[in-house]
C-alpha atoms as a PDB file:
ATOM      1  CA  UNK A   1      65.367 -88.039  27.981  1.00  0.00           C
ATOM      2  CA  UNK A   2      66.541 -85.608  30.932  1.00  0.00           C
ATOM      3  CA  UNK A   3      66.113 -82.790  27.924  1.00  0.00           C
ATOM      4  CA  UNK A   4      62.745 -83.790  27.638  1.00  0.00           C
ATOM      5  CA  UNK A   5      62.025 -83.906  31.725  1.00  0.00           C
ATOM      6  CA  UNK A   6      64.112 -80.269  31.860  1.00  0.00           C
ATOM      7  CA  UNK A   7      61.726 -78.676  29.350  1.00  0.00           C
ATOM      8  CA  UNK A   8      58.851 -80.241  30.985  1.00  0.00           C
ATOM      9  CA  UNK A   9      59.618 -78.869  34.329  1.00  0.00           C
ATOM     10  CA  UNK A  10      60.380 -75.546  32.902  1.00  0.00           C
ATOM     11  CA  UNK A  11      56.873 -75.182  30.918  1.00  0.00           C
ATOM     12  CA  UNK A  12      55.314 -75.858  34.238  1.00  0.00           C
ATOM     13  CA  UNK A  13      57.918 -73.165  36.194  1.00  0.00           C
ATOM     14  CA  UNK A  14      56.803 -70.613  33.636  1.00  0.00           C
ATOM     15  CA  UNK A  15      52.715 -71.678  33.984  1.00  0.00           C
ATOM     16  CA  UNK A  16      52.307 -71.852  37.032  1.00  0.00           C
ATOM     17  CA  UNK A  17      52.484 -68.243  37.806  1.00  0.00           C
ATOM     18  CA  UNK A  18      50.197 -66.774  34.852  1.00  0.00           C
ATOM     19  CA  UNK A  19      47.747 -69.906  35.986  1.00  0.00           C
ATOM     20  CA  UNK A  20      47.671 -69.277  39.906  1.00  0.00           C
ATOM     21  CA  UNK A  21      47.135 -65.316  38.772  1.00  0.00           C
ATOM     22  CA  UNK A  22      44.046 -66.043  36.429  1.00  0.00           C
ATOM     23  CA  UNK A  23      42.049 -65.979  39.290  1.00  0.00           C
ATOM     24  CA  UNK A  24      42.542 -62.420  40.078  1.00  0.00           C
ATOM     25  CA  UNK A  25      41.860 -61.668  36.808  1.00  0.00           C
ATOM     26  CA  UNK A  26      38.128 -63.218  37.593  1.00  0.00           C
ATOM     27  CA  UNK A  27      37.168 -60.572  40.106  1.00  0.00           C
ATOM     28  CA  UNK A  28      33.355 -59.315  39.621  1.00  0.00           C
ATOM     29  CA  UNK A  29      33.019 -55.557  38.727  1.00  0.00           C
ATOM     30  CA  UNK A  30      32.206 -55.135  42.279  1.00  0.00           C
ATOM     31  CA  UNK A  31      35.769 -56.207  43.711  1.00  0.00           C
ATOM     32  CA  UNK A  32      37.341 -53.962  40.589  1.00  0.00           C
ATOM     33  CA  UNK A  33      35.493 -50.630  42.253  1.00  0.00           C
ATOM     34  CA  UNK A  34      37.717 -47.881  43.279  1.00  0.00           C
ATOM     35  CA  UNK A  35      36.981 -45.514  45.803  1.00  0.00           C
ATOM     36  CA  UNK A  36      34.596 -42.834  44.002  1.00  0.00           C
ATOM     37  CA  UNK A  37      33.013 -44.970  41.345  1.00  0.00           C
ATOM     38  CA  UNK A  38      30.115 -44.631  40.644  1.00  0.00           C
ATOM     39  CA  UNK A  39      27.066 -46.615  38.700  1.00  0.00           C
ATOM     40  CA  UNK A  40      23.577 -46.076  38.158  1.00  0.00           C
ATOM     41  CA  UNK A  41      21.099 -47.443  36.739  1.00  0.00           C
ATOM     42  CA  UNK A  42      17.826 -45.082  34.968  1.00  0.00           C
ATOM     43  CA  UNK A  43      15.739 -46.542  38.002  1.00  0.00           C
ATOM     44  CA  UNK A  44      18.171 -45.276  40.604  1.00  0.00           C
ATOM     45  CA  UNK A  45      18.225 -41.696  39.632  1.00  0.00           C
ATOM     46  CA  UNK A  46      16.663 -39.449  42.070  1.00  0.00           C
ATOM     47  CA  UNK A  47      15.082 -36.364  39.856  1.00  0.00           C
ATOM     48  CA  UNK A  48      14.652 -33.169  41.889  1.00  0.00           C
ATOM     49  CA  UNK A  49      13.292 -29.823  40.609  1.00  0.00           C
ATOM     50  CA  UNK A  50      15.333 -27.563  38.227  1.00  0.00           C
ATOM     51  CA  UNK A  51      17.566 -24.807  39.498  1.00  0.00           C
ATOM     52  CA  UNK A  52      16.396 -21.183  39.218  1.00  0.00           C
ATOM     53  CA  UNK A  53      18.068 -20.750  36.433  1.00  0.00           C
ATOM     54  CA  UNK A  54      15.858 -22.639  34.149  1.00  0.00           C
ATOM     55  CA  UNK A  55      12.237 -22.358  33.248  1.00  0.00           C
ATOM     56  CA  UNK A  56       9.903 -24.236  35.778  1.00  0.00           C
ATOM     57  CA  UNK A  57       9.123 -27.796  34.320  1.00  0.00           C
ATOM     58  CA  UNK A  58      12.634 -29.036  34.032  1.00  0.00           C
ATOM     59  CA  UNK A  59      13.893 -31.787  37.094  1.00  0.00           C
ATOM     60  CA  UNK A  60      17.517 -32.501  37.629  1.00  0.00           C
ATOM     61  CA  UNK A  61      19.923 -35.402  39.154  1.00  0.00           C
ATOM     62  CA  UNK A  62      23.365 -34.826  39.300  1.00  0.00           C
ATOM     63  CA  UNK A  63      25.070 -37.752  39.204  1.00  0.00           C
ATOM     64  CA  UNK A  64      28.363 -37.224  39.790  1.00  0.00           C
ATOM     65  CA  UNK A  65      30.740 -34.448  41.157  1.00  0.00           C
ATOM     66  CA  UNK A  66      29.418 -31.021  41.663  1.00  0.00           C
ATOM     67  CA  UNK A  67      28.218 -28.648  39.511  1.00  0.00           C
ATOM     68  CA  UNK A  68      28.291 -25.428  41.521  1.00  0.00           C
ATOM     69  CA  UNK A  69      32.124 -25.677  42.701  1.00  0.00           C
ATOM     70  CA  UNK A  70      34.842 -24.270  40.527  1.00  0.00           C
ATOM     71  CA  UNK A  71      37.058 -26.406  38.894  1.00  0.00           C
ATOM     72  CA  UNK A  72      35.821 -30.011  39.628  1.00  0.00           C
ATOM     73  CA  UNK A  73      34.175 -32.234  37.163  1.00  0.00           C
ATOM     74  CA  UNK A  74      31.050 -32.859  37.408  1.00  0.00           C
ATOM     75  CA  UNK A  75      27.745 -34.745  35.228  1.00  0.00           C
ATOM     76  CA  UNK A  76      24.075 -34.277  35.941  1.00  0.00           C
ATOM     77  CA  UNK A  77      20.742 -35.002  34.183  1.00  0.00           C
ATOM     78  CA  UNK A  78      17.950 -32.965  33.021  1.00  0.00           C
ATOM     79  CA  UNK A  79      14.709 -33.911  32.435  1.00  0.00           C
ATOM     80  CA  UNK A  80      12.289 -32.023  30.644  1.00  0.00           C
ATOM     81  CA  UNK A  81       8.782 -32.403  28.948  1.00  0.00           C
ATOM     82  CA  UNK A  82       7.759 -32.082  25.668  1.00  0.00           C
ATOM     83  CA  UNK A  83       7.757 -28.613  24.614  1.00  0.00           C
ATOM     84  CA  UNK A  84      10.093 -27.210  26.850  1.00  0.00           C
ATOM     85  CA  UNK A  85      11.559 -23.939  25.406  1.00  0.00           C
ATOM     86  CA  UNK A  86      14.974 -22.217  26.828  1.00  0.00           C
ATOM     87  CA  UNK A  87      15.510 -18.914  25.779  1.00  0.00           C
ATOM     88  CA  UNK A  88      19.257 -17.316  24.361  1.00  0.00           C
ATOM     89  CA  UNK A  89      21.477 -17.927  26.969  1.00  0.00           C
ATOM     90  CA  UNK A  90      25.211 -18.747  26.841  1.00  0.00           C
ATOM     91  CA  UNK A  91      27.524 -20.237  29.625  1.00  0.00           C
ATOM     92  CA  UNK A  92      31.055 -18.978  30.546  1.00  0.00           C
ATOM     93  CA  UNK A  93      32.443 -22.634  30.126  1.00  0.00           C
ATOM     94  CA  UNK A  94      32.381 -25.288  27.983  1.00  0.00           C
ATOM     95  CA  UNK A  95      29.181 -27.587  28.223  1.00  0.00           C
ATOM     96  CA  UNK A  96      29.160 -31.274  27.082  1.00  0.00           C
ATOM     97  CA  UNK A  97      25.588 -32.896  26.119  1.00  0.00           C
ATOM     98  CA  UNK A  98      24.546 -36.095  25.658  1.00  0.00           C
ATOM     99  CA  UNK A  99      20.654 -36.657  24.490  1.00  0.00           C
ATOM    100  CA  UNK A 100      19.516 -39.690  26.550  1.00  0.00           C
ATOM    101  CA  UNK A 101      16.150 -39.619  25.631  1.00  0.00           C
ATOM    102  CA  UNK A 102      13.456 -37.911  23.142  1.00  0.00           C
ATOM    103  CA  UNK A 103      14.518 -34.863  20.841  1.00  0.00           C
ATOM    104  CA  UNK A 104      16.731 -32.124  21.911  1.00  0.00           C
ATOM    105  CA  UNK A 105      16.896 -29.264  19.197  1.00  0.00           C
ATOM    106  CA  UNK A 106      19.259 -26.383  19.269  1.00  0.00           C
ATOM    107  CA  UNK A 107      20.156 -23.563  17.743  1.00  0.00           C
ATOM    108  CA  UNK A 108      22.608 -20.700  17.926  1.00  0.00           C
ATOM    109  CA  UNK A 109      21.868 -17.150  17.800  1.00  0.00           C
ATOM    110  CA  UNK A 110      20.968 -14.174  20.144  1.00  0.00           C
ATOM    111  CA  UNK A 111      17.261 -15.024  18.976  1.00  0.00           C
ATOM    112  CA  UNK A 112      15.104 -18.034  19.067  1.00  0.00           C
ATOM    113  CA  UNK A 113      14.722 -18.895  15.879  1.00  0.00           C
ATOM    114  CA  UNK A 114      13.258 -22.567  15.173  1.00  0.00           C
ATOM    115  CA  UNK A 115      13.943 -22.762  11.602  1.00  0.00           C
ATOM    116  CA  UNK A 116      17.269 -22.668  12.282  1.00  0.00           C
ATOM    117  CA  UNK A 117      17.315 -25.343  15.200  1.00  0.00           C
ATOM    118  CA  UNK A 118      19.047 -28.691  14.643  1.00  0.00           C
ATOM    119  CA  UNK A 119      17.396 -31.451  15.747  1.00  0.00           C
ATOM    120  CA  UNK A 120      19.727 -34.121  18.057  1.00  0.00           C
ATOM    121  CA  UNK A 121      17.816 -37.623  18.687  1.00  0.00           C
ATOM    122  CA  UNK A 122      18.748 -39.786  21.597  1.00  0.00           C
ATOM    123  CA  UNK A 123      22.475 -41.035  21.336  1.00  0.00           C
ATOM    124  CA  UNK A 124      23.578 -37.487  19.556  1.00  0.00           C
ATOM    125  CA  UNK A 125      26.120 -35.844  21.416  1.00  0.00           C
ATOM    126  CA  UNK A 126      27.401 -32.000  21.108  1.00  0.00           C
ATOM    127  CA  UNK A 127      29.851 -29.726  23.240  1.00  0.00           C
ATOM    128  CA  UNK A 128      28.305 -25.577  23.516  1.00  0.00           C
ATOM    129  CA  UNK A 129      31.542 -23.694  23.502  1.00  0.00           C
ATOM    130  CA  UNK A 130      31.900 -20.970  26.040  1.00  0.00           C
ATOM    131  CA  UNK A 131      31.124 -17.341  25.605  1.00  0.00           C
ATOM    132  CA  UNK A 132      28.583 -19.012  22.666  1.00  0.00           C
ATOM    133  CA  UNK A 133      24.808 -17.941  22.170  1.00  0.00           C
ATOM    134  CA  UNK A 134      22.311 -20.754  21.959  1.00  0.00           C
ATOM    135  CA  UNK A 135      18.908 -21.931  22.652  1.00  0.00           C
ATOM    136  CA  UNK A 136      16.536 -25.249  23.100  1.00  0.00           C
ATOM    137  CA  UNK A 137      13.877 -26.703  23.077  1.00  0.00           C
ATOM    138  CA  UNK A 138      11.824 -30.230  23.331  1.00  0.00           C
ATOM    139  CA  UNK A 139       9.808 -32.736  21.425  1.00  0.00           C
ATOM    140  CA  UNK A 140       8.801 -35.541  23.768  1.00  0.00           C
ATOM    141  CA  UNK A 141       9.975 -35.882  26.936  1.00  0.00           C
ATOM    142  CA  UNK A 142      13.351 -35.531  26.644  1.00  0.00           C
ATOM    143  CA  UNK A 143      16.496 -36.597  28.840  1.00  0.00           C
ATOM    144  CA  UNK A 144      20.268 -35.093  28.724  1.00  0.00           C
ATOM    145  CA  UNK A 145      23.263 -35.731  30.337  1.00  0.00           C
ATOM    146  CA  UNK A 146      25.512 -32.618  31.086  1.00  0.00           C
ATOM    147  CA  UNK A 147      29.281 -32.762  31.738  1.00  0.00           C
ATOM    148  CA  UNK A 148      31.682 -30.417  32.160  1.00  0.00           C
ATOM    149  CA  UNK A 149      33.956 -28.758  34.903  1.00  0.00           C
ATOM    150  CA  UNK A 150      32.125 -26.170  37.398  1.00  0.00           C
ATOM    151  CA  UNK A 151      31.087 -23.956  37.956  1.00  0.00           C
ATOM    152  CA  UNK A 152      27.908 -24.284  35.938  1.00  0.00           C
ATOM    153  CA  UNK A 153      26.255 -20.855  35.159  1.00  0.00           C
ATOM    154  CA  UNK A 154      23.487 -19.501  32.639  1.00  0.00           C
ATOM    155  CA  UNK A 155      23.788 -16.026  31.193  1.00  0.00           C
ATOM    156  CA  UNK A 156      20.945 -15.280  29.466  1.00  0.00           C
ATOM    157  CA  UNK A 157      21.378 -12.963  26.663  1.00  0.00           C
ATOM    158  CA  UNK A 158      17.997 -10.948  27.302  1.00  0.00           C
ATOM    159  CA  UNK A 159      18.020 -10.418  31.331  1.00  0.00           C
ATOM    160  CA  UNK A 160      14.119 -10.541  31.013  1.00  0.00           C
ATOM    161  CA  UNK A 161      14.079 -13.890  29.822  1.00  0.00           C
ATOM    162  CA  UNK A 162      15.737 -15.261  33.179  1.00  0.00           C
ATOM    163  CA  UNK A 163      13.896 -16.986  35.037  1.00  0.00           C
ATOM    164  CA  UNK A 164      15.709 -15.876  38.325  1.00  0.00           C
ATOM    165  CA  UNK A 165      13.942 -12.468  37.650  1.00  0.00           C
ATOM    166  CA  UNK A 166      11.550 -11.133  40.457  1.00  0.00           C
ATOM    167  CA  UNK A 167       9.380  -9.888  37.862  1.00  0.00           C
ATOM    168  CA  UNK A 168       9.605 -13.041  35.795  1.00  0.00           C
ATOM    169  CA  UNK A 169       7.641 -15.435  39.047  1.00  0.00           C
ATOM    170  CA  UNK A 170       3.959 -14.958  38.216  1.00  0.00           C
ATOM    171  CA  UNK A 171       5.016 -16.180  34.525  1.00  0.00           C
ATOM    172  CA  UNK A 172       7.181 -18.743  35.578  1.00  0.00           C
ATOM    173  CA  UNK A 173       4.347 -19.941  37.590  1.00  0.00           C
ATOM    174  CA  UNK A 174       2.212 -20.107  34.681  1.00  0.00           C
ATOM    175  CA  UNK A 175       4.513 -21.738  32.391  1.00  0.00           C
ATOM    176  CA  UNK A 176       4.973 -24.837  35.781  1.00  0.00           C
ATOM    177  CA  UNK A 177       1.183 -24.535  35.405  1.00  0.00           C
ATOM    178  CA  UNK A 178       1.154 -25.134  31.579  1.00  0.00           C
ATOM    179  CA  UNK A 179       3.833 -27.681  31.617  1.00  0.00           C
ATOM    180  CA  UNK A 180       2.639 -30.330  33.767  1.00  0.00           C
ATOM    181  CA  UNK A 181      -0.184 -32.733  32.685  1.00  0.00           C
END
Protein backbone atom coordinates (compact mmCIF):
# COMPACT_ATOMS: atom_id res chain seq x y z
CA UNK A 1 0.00 0.00 0.00
CA UNK A 2 2.72 2.80 0.87
CA UNK A 3 4.06 1.77 -2.91
CA UNK A 4 0.88 2.66 -4.15
CA UNK A 5 0.58 6.17 -1.96
CA UNK A 6 4.57 6.83 -3.08
CA UNK A 7 3.68 6.57 -6.78
CA UNK A 8 0.64 8.53 -6.26
CA UNK A 9 2.37 11.39 -4.70
CA UNK A 10 5.06 11.28 -7.24
CA UNK A 11 2.56 11.45 -10.42
CA UNK A 12 1.21 14.50 -8.76
CA UNK A 13 5.08 15.98 -7.94
CA UNK A 14 5.77 15.50 -11.63
CA UNK A 15 2.07 17.19 -12.80
CA UNK A 16 1.88 19.72 -11.05
CA UNK A 17 4.49 21.73 -12.73
CA UNK A 18 3.56 21.03 -16.57
CA UNK A 19 -0.27 21.76 -15.16
CA UNK A 20 0.40 25.15 -13.22
CA UNK A 21 2.57 26.12 -16.62
CA UNK A 22 -0.38 25.37 -19.13
CA UNK A 23 -1.59 28.56 -18.44
CA UNK A 24 1.21 30.42 -19.92
CA UNK A 25 0.97 28.45 -22.70
CA UNK A 26 -2.77 30.13 -23.13
CA UNK A 27 -1.52 33.64 -23.72
CA UNK A 28 -3.53 35.50 -26.70
CA UNK A 29 -1.33 36.48 -29.74
CA UNK A 30 -1.38 39.84 -28.25
CA UNK A 31 0.65 38.92 -24.94
CA UNK A 32 3.08 36.65 -27.44
CA UNK A 33 4.07 40.17 -29.41
CA UNK A 34 7.63 41.11 -29.38
CA UNK A 35 8.86 44.41 -29.68
CA UNK A 36 8.76 45.16 -33.63
CA UNK A 37 5.96 42.90 -34.70
CA UNK A 38 3.99 43.80 -36.79
CA UNK A 39 0.26 42.83 -38.26
CA UNK A 40 -2.00 44.20 -40.66
CA UNK A 41 -4.85 43.64 -41.91
CA UNK A 42 -5.82 44.69 -46.08
CA UNK A 43 -8.11 47.43 -44.38
CA UNK A 44 -5.27 48.91 -42.37
CA UNK A 45 -2.90 49.59 -45.15
CA UNK A 46 -2.37 53.14 -45.84
CA UNK A 47 -1.64 53.37 -49.88
CA UNK A 48 0.34 56.49 -50.84
CA UNK A 49 1.48 57.46 -54.37
CA UNK A 50 4.32 55.58 -56.19
CA UNK A 51 7.91 56.71 -56.02
CA UNK A 52 9.45 58.50 -59.01
CA UNK A 53 10.77 55.72 -60.14
CA UNK A 54 7.70 54.13 -61.45
CA UNK A 55 5.14 55.18 -63.98
CA UNK A 56 2.35 57.47 -62.45
CA UNK A 57 -0.72 55.21 -61.52
CA UNK A 58 1.02 52.88 -59.17
CA UNK A 59 0.34 53.60 -54.99
CA UNK A 60 2.58 52.09 -52.41
CA UNK A 61 2.53 51.02 -48.49
CA UNK A 62 5.47 49.81 -47.04
CA UNK A 63 4.76 47.76 -44.44
CA UNK A 64 7.59 46.95 -42.76
CA UNK A 65 11.31 48.10 -42.47
CA UNK A 66 12.67 50.50 -44.94
CA UNK A 67 13.21 50.32 -48.31
CA UNK A 68 15.57 53.19 -49.05
CA UNK A 69 18.32 52.29 -46.27
CA UNK A 70 21.11 49.91 -47.10
CA UNK A 71 21.19 46.74 -45.66
CA UNK A 72 17.92 46.40 -43.60
CA UNK A 73 15.03 44.29 -44.54
CA UNK A 74 12.32 45.64 -45.57
CA UNK A 75 8.45 44.64 -47.37
CA UNK A 76 6.11 47.06 -49.06
CA UNK A 77 3.03 46.88 -51.34
CA UNK A 78 2.24 48.06 -54.70
CA UNK A 79 -0.83 48.68 -56.09
CA UNK A 80 -1.49 49.13 -59.55
CA UNK A 81 -4.46 49.22 -62.10
CA UNK A 82 -5.25 47.22 -64.79
CA UNK A 83 -3.01 47.81 -67.58
CA UNK A 84 -0.18 49.09 -65.93
CA UNK A 85 2.99 48.63 -68.10
CA UNK A 86 6.77 48.91 -66.60
CA UNK A 87 9.30 49.19 -69.01
CA UNK A 88 13.03 47.03 -68.99
CA UNK A 89 14.46 47.84 -65.92
CA UNK A 90 16.66 45.71 -63.63
CA UNK A 91 17.58 46.25 -59.86
CA UNK A 92 21.10 45.90 -58.32
CA UNK A 93 19.65 43.44 -55.62
CA UNK A 94 17.66 40.68 -55.31
CA UNK A 95 13.78 41.38 -55.33
CA UNK A 96 11.20 38.97 -53.75
CA UNK A 97 7.41 39.16 -55.12
CA UNK A 98 4.46 37.96 -53.94
CA UNK A 99 1.12 38.57 -56.24
CA UNK A 100 -1.60 39.47 -53.68
CA UNK A 101 -4.11 40.30 -55.96
CA UNK A 102 -5.14 40.25 -59.87
CA UNK A 103 -2.49 39.19 -62.63
CA UNK A 104 1.06 40.16 -62.57
CA UNK A 105 2.89 39.11 -65.90
CA UNK A 106 6.57 39.28 -66.46
CA UNK A 107 9.01 38.82 -68.68
CA UNK A 108 12.75 39.03 -69.12
CA UNK A 109 14.57 40.72 -71.77
CA UNK A 110 16.08 44.21 -72.64
CA UNK A 111 12.69 44.61 -74.67
CA UNK A 112 9.08 44.43 -73.83
CA UNK A 113 7.98 41.72 -75.42
CA UNK A 114 4.39 40.32 -74.30
CA UNK A 115 4.49 37.10 -76.01
CA UNK A 116 7.06 36.18 -73.99
CA UNK A 117 5.53 37.37 -70.54
CA UNK A 118 4.52 34.77 -67.94
CA UNK A 119 1.54 35.26 -66.39
CA UNK A 120 1.65 34.93 -62.17
CA UNK A 121 -2.06 34.86 -60.58
CA UNK A 122 -2.60 35.86 -57.01
CA UNK A 123 -0.71 33.45 -54.53
CA UNK A 124 2.35 33.00 -57.26
CA UNK A 125 5.47 33.99 -55.88
CA UNK A 126 8.97 34.74 -57.81
CA UNK A 127 12.46 36.25 -56.70
CA UNK A 128 14.12 38.87 -59.87
CA UNK A 129 17.77 38.17 -59.43
CA UNK A 130 20.05 41.13 -59.40
CA UNK A 131 21.88 42.63 -62.29
CA UNK A 132 18.66 40.77 -64.31
CA UNK A 133 16.55 42.53 -67.16
CA UNK A 134 12.80 42.34 -66.79
CA UNK A 135 9.55 43.94 -67.34
CA UNK A 136 5.61 44.01 -66.20
CA UNK A 137 2.67 44.60 -66.64
CA UNK A 138 -1.19 44.29 -65.33
CA UNK A 139 -4.50 42.66 -65.94
CA UNK A 140 -6.94 43.82 -63.28
CA UNK A 141 -6.06 45.66 -60.57
CA UNK A 142 -3.36 44.04 -59.28
CA UNK A 143 -1.58 43.92 -55.71
CA UNK A 144 2.20 42.73 -54.83
CA UNK A 145 4.11 42.39 -51.97
CA UNK A 146 7.91 43.24 -52.32
CA UNK A 147 10.65 41.99 -49.95
CA UNK A 148 14.03 42.20 -49.95
CA UNK A 149 17.02 44.02 -48.18
CA UNK A 150 17.59 47.89 -49.18
CA UNK A 151 18.35 49.71 -50.73
CA UNK A 152 15.63 49.42 -53.34
CA UNK A 153 16.65 50.96 -56.76
CA UNK A 154 15.32 50.77 -60.50
CA UNK A 155 17.76 50.92 -63.38
CA UNK A 156 16.03 51.14 -66.31
CA UNK A 157 17.69 49.68 -69.23
CA UNK A 158 16.59 52.54 -71.77
CA UNK A 159 17.27 55.94 -69.65
CA UNK A 160 14.28 57.40 -71.71
CA UNK A 161 11.91 55.10 -70.38
CA UNK A 162 12.48 56.45 -66.67
CA UNK A 163 10.10 58.05 -65.39
CA UNK A 164 12.43 60.28 -63.18
CA UNK A 165 13.36 61.95 -66.58
CA UNK A 166 12.70 65.80 -66.90
CA UNK A 167 11.73 65.24 -70.33
CA UNK A 168 9.63 62.21 -69.52
CA UNK A 169 6.82 64.69 -67.04
CA UNK A 170 4.36 65.90 -69.68
CA UNK A 171 4.04 61.99 -70.64
CA UNK A 172 4.00 60.79 -67.33
CA UNK A 173 1.26 63.18 -66.78
CA UNK A 174 -0.65 61.78 -69.51
CA UNK A 175 -0.21 58.25 -68.74
CA UNK A 176 -1.69 59.46 -64.54
CA UNK A 177 -4.32 61.00 -66.84
CA UNK A 178 -5.03 57.74 -68.81
CA UNK A 179 -4.76 55.51 -65.87
CA UNK A 180 -7.25 56.67 -63.52
CA UNK A 181 -11.02 56.10 -64.10
Amino acid sequence: MATEAVKKYWMIGLLAPVLLGLPCLAQTPTAQKAPGHVMVTPDQIQWQPGPASLPPGAQIAVLDGDPAQSGVAYTMGIKMPDGYRIQPHWHPMDVSVTVVKGSFIMGVGEKFEPAQGQALPAGSFLRMSKGVRHYEWTKGETIIYVYGLGPLETMYVNPTDDPRRKDNQMTNVRRLENAVP
